[in-house]
Protein backbone atom coordinates (compact mmCIF):
# COMPACT_ATOMS: atom_id res chain seq x y z
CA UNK A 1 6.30 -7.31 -0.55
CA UNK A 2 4.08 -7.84 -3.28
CA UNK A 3 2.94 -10.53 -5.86
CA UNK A 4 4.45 -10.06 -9.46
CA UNK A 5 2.14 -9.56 -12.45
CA UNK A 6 4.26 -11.92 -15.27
CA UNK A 7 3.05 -14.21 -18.09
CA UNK A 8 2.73 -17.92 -17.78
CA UNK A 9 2.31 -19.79 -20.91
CA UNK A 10 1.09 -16.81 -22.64
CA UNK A 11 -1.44 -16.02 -20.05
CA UNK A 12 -1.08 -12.88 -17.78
CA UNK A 13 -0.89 -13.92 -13.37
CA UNK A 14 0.19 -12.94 -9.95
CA UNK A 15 2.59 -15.04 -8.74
CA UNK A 16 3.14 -13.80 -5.43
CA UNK A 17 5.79 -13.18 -3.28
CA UNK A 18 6.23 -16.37 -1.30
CA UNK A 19 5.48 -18.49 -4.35
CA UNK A 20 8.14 -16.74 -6.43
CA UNK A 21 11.40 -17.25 -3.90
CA UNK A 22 13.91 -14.70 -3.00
CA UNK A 23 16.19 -15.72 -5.90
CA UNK A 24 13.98 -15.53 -8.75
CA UNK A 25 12.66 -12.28 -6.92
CA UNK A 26 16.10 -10.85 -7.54
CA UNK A 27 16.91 -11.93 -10.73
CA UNK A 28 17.52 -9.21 -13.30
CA UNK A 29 17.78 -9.11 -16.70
CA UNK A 30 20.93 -8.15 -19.23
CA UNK A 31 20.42 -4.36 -18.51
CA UNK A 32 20.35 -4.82 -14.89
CA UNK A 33 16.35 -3.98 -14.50
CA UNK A 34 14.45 -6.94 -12.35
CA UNK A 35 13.35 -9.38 -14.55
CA UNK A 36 10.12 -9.54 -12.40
CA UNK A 37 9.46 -5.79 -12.27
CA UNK A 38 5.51 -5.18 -12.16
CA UNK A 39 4.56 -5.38 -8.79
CA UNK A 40 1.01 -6.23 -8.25
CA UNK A 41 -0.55 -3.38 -5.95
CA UNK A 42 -4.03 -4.71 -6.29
CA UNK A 43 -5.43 -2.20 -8.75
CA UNK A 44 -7.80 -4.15 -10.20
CA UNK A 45 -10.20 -2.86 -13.30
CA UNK A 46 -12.82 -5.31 -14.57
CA UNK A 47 -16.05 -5.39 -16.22
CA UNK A 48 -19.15 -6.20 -14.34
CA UNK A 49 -19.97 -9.09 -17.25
CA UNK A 50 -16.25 -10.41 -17.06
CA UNK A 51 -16.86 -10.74 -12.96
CA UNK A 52 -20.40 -12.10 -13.38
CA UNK A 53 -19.20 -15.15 -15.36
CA UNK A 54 -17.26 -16.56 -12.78
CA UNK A 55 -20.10 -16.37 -10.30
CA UNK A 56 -21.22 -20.05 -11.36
CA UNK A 57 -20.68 -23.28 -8.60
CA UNK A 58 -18.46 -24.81 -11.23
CA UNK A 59 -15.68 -22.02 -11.04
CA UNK A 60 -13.25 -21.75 -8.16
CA UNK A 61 -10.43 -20.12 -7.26
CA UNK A 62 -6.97 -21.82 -6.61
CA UNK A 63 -5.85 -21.62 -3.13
CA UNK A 64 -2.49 -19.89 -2.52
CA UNK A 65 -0.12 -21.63 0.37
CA UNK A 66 0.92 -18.71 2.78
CA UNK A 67 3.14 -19.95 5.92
CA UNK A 68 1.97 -17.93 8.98
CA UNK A 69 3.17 -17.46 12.55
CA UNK A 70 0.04 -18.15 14.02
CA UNK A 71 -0.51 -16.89 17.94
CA UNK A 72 -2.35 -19.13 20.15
CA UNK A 73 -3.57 -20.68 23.59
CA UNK A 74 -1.07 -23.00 25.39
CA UNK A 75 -2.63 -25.55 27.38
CA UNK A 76 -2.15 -23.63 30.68
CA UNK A 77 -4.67 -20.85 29.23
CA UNK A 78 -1.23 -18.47 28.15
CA UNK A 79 -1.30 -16.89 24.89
CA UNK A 80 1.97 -18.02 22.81
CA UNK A 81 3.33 -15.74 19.96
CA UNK A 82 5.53 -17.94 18.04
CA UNK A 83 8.66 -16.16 16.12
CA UNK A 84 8.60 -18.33 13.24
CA UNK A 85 5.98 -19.97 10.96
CA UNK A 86 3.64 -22.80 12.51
CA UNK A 87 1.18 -22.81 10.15
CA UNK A 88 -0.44 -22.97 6.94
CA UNK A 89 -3.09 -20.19 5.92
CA UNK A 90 -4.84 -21.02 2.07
CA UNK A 91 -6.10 -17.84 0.30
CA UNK A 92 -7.78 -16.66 -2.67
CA UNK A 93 -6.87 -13.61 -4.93
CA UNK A 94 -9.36 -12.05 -7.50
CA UNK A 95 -6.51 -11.90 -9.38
CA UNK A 96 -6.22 -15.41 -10.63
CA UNK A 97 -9.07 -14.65 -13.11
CA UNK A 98 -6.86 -12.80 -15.13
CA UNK A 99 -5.24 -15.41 -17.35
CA UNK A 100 -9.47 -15.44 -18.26
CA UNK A 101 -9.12 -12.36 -19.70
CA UNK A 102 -9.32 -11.58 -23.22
CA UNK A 103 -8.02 -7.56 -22.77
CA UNK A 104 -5.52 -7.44 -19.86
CA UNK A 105 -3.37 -4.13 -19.27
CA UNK A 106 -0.70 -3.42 -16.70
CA UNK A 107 -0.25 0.44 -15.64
CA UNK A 108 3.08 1.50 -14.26
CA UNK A 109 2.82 4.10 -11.41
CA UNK A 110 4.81 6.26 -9.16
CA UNK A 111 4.78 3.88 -6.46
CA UNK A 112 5.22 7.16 -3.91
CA UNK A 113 1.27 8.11 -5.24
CA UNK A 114 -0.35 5.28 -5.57
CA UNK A 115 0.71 2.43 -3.21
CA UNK A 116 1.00 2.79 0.75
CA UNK A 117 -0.24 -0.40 2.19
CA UNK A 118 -1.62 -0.99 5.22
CA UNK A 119 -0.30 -4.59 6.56
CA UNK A 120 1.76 -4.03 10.08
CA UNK A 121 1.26 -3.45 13.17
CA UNK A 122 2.81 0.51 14.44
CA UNK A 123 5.63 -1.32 15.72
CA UNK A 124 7.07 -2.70 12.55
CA UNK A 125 8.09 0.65 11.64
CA UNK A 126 6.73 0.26 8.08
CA UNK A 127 3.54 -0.74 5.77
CA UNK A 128 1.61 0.64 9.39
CA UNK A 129 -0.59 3.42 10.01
CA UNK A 130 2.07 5.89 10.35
CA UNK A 131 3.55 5.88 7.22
CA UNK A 132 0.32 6.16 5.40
CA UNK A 133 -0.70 8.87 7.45
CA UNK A 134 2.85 10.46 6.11
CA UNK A 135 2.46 9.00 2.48
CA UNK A 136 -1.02 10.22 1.95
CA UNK A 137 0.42 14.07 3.83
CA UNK A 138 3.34 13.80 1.49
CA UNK A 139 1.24 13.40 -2.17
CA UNK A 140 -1.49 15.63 -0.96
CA UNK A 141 0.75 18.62 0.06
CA UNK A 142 2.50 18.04 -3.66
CA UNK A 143 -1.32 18.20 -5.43
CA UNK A 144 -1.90 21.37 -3.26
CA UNK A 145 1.67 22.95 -4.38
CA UNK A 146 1.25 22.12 -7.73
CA UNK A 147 -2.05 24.26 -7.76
CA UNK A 148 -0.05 27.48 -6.01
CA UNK A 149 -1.14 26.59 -2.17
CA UNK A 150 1.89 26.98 0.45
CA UNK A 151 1.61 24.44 2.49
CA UNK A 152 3.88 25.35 5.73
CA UNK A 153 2.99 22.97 8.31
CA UNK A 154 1.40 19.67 8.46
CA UNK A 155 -0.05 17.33 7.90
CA UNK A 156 -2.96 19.11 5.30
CA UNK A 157 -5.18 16.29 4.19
CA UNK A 158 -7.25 16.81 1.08
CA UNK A 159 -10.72 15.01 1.81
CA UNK A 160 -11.71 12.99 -1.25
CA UNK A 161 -15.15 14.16 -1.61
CA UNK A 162 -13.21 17.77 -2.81
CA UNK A 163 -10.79 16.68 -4.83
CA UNK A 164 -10.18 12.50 -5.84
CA UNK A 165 -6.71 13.11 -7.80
CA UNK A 166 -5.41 16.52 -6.89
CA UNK A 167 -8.20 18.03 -9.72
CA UNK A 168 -9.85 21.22 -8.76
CA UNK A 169 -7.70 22.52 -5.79
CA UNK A 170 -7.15 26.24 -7.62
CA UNK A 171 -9.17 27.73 -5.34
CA UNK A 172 -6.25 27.48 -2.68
CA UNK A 173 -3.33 29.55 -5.09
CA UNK A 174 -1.51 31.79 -3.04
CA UNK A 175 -2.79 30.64 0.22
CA UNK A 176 -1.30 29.66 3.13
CA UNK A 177 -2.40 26.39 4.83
CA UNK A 178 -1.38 24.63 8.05
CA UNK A 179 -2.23 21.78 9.71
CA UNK A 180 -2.73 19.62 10.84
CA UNK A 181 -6.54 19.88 8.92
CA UNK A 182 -8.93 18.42 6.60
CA UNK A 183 -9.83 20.33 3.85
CA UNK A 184 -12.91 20.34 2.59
């Protein structure tokens, strides 16, 4: 889950997930598209003057209300893992400077190449190491066979020093690659 970039009274936010409620999270519009459809993956562009005026002791960030299941030590010295929420974490986004801005711009992207979080654990089976091992193998074998490589095994990593959006991979047209590897 992510936040959702929308407009509030004109001015552009994140309202995330847990703030925004599983019903309004669903809602659609007329045509059947989700009303909130902009997903916030955290993308962030700014200028280096736009950050530094909000490095002043009379700015501060709102704190967001997140309701964690929070692990901890029993009084017999056992560690309990609790299955629902116990507690109360406050965070801060960079994001809520952006009803600040003066230029603000949302980009849509193929979710498949540009978003593969990292939030679980292996054992939740998703958002975990594994599948963005597989997500990065999966958009880096399509960069290769759009530039002529045959990729027949995997995974074949591209390392980002060689190329940082699929750009200059022509030099592997026609070949054969196999992995799992690196290249570099």
């Amino acid at each position: 889950l992510v936040g959702s970039v929308c407009l509030d009274c004109g001015r552009p936010r994140v309202t995330e997930y847990s703030e925004l409620g599983a019903e309004l999270a669903e809602k659609k519009t007329d045509d059947g598209r989700l009303l909130f459809c902009a997903g916030s993956i955290a993308n962030h562009v700014f200028s280096m003057e736009f950050l530094e005026s909000f490095c002043n002791a009379s700015f501060h960030l709102p704190y967001h209300r997140a309701s964690k299941k929070i692990a901890h030590v029993t009084p017999d010295g056992s560690v309990f893992t609790p299955t629902t929420p116990n507690g109360i974490k406050l965070e801060q986004f960079v994001f809520d400077v952006f009803e600040k801005s003066k230029n603000f711009y949302i980009w849509e992207v193929e979710r498949e190449d540009e978003f593969s979080p990292l939030k679980n654990a292996e054992s939740a089976g998703r958002e975990c190491l594994s599948t963005c091992k597989r997500d990065l193998a999966h958009l880096n074998k399509k960069w290769l066979e759009s530039a002529g490589a045959i990729v027949k095994d995997g995974p074949v990593y591209i390392d980002a020093s060689l190329s940082y959006c699929g750009e200059g991979l022509d030099r592997f047209k026609d070949q054969v690659l196999a992995g799992p590897t690196v290249l570099k």
